[in-house]
N, C-alpha and C. Protein backbone atom coordinates (compact mmCIF):
# COMPACT_ATOMS: atom_id res chain seq x y z
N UNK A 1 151.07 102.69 145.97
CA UNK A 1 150.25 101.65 145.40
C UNK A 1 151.08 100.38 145.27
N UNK A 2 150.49 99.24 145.40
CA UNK A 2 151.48 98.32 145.17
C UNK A 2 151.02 97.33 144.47
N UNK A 3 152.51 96.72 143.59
CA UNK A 3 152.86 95.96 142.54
C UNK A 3 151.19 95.41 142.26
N UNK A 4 150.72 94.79 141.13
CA UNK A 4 149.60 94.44 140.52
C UNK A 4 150.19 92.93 140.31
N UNK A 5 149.59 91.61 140.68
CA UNK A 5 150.15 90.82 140.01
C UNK A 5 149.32 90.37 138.66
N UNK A 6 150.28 89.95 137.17
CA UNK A 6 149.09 89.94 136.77
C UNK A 6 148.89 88.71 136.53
N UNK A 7 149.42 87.77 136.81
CA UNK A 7 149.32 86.43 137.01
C UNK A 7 148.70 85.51 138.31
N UNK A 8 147.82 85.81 138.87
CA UNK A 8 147.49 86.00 140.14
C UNK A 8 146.34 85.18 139.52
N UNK A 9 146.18 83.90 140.34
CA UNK A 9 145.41 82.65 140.31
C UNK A 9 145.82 81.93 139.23
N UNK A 10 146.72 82.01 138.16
CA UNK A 10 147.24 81.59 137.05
C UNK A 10 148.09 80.56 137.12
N UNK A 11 148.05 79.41 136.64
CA UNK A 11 148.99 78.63 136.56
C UNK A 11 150.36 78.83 135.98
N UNK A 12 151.69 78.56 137.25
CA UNK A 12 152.71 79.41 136.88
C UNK A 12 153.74 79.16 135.81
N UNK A 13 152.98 78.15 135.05
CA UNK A 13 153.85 78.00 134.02
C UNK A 13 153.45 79.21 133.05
N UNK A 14 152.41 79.80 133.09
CA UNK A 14 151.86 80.41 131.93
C UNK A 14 152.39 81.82 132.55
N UNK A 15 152.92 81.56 133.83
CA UNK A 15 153.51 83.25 134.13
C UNK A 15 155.10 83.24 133.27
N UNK A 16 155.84 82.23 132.85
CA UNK A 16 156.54 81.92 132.42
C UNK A 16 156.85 82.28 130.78
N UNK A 17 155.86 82.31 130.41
CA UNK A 17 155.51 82.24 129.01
C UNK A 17 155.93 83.95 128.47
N UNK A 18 155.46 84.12 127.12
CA UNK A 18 155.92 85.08 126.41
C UNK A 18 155.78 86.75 127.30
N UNK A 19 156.52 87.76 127.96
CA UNK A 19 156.06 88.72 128.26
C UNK A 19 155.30 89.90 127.42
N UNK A 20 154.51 90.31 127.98
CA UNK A 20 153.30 90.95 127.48
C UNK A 20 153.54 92.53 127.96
N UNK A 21 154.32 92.85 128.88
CA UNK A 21 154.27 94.14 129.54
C UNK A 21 155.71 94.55 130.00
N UNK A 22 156.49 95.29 129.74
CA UNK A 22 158.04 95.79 130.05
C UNK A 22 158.21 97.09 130.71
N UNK A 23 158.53 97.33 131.75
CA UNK A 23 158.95 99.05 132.04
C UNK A 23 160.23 98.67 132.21
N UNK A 24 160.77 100.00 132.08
CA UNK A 24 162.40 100.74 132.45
C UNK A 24 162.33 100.84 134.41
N UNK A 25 163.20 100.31 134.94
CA UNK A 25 162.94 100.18 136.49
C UNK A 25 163.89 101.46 136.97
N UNK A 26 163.31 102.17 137.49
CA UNK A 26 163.68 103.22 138.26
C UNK A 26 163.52 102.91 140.07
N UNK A 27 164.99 102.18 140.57
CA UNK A 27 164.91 102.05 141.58
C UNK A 27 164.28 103.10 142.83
N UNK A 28 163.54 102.25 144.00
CA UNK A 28 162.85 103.07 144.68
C UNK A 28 162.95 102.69 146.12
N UNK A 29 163.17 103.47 147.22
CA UNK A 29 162.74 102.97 148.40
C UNK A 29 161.49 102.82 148.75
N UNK A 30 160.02 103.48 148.14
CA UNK A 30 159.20 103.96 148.45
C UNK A 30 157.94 102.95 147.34
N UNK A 31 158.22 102.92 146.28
CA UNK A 31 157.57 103.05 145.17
C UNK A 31 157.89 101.71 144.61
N UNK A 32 155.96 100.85 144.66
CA UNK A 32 156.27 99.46 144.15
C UNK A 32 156.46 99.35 142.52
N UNK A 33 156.75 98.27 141.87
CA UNK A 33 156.52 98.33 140.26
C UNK A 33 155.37 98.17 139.89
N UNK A 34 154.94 98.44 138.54
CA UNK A 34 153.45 98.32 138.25
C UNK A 34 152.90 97.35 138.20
N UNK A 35 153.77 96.57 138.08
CA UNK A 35 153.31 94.63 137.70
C UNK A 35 154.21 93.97 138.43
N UNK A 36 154.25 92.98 139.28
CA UNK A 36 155.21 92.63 139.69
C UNK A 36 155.98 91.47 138.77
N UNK A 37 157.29 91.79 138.20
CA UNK A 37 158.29 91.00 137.24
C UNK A 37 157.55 89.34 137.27
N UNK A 38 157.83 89.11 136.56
CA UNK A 38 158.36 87.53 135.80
C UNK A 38 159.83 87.52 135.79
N UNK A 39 160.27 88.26 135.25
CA UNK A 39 161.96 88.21 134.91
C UNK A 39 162.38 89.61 135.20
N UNK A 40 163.64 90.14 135.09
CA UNK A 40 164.11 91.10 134.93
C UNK A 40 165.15 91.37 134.26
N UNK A 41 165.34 92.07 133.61
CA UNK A 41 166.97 92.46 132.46
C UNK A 41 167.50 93.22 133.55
N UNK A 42 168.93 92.96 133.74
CA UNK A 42 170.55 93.49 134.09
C UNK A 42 171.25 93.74 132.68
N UNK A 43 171.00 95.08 132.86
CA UNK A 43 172.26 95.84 131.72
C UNK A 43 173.56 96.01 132.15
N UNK A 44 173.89 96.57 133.06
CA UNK A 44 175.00 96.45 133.88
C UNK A 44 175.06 95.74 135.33
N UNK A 45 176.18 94.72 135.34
CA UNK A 45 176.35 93.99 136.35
C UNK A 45 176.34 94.90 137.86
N UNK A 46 175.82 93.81 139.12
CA UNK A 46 175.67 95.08 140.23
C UNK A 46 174.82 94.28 141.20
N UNK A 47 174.68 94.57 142.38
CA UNK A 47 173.34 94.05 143.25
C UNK A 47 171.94 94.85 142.78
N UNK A 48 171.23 93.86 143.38
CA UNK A 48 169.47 93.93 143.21
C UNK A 48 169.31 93.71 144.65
N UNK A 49 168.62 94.74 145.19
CA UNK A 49 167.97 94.66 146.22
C UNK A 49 166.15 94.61 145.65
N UNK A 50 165.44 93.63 146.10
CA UNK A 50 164.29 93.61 145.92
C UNK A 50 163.27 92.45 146.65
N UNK A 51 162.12 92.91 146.81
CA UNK A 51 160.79 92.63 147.45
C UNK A 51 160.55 91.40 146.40
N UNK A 52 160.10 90.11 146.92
CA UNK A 52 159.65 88.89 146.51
C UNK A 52 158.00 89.65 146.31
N UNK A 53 157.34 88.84 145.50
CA UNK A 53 155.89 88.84 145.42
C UNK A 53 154.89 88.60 146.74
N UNK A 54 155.28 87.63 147.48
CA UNK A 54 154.82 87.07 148.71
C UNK A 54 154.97 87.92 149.76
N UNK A 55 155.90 88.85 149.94
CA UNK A 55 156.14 89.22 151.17
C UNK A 55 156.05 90.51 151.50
N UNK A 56 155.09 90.65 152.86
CA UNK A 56 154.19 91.62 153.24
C UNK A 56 154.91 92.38 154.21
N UNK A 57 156.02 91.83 155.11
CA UNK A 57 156.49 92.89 155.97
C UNK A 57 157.69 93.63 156.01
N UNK A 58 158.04 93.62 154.63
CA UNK A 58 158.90 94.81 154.24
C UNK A 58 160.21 93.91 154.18
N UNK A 59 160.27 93.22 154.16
CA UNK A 59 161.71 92.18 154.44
C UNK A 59 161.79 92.14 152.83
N UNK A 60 163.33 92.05 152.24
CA UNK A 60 164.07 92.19 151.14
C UNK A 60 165.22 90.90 150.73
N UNK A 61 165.14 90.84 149.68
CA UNK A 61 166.41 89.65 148.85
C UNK A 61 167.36 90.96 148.21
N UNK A 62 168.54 90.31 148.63
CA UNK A 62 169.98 91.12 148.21
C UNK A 62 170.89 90.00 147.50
N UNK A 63 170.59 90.19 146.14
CA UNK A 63 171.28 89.18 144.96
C UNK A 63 172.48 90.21 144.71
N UNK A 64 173.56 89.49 145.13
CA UNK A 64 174.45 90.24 144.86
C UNK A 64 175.12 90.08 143.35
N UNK A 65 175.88 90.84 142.84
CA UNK A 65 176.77 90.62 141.73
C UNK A 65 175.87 89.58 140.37
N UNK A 66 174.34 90.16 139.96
CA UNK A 66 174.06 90.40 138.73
C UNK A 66 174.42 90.17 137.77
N UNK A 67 174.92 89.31 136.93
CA UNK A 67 175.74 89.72 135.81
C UNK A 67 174.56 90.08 135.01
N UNK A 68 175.11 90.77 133.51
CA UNK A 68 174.10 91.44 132.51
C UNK A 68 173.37 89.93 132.24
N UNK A 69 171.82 90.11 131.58
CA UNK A 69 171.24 89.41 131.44
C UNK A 69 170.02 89.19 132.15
N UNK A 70 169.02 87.87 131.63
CA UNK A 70 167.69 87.92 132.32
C UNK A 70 167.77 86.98 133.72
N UNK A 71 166.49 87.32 133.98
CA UNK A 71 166.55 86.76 135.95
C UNK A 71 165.28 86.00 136.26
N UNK A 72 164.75 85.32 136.46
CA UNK A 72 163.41 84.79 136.54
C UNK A 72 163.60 85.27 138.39
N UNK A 73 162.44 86.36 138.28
CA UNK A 73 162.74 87.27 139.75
C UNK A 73 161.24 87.87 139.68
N UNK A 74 160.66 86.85 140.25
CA UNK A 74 158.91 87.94 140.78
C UNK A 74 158.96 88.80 142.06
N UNK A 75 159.91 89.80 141.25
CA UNK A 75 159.75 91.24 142.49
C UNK A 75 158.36 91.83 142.59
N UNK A 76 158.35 92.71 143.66
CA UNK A 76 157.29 93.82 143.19
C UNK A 76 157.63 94.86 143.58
N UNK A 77 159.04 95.07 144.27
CA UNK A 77 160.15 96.04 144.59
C UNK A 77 161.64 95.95 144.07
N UNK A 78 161.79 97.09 143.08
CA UNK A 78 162.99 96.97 143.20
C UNK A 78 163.88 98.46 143.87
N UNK A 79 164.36 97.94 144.98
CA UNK A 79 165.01 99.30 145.87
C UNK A 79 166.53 99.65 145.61
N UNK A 80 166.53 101.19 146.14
CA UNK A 80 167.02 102.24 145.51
C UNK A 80 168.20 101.78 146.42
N UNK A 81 168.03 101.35 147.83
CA UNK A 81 169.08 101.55 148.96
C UNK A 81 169.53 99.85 148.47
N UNK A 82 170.36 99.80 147.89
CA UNK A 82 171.79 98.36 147.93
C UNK A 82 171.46 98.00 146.42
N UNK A 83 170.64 98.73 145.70
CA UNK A 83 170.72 98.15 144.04
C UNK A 83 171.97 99.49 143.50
N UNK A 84 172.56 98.15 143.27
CA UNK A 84 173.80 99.12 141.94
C UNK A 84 173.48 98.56 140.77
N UNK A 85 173.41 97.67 140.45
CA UNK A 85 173.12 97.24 138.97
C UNK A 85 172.21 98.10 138.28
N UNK A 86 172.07 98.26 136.95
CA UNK A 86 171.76 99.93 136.13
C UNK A 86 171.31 98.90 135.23
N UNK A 87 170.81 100.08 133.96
CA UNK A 87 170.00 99.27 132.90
C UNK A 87 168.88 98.31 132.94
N UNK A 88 168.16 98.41 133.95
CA UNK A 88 166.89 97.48 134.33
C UNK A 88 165.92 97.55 134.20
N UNK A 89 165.33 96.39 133.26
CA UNK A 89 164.09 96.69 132.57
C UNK A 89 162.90 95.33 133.44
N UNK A 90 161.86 95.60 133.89
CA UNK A 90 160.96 94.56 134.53
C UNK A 90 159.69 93.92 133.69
N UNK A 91 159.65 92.66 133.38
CA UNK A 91 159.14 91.61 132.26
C UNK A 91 157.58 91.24 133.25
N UNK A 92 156.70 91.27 132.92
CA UNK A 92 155.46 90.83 133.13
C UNK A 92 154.62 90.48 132.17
């Protein structure tokens, strides 16, 4: 199934605004997130391999070296193959 946006026709300042919805990210090769992020928490520093909101043919962003902290990052993938960074929680 893939990512839900829930900001979708919304003016993107208001995607910006207070988050409303949080999961624990269990990296995946397979498996989109439920919402696709606004932000994302780095608990431990590391790469993020992950799927932009926009993009349909499987093509990926590799942010390397993470430090802990938030990310203004509208994934709707975050993958299992080149993410080391741990502790990741996804903001919608």
């Amino acid at each position: 199934m893939s990512a839900a946006d829930r900001f979708a026709g919304v003016n993107t300042i208001a995607a910006r605004g207070p988050s409303t919805f949080a999961e624990n990210v269990t990296p995946s090769d397979t498996v989109d997130l439920t919402y696709v992020s606004t932000r994302i928490w780095v608990g431990v520093t590391g790469h993020v391999r992950w799927t932009p909101l926009d993009v349909a043919d499987g093509s990926y962003v590799l942010t390397k070296n993470l430090p802990v902290g938030f990310h203004d990052i509208r994934a709707k993938r975050i993958w299992a193959t080149g993410t080391t960074a741990t502790d990741i929680v996804s903001y919608a």
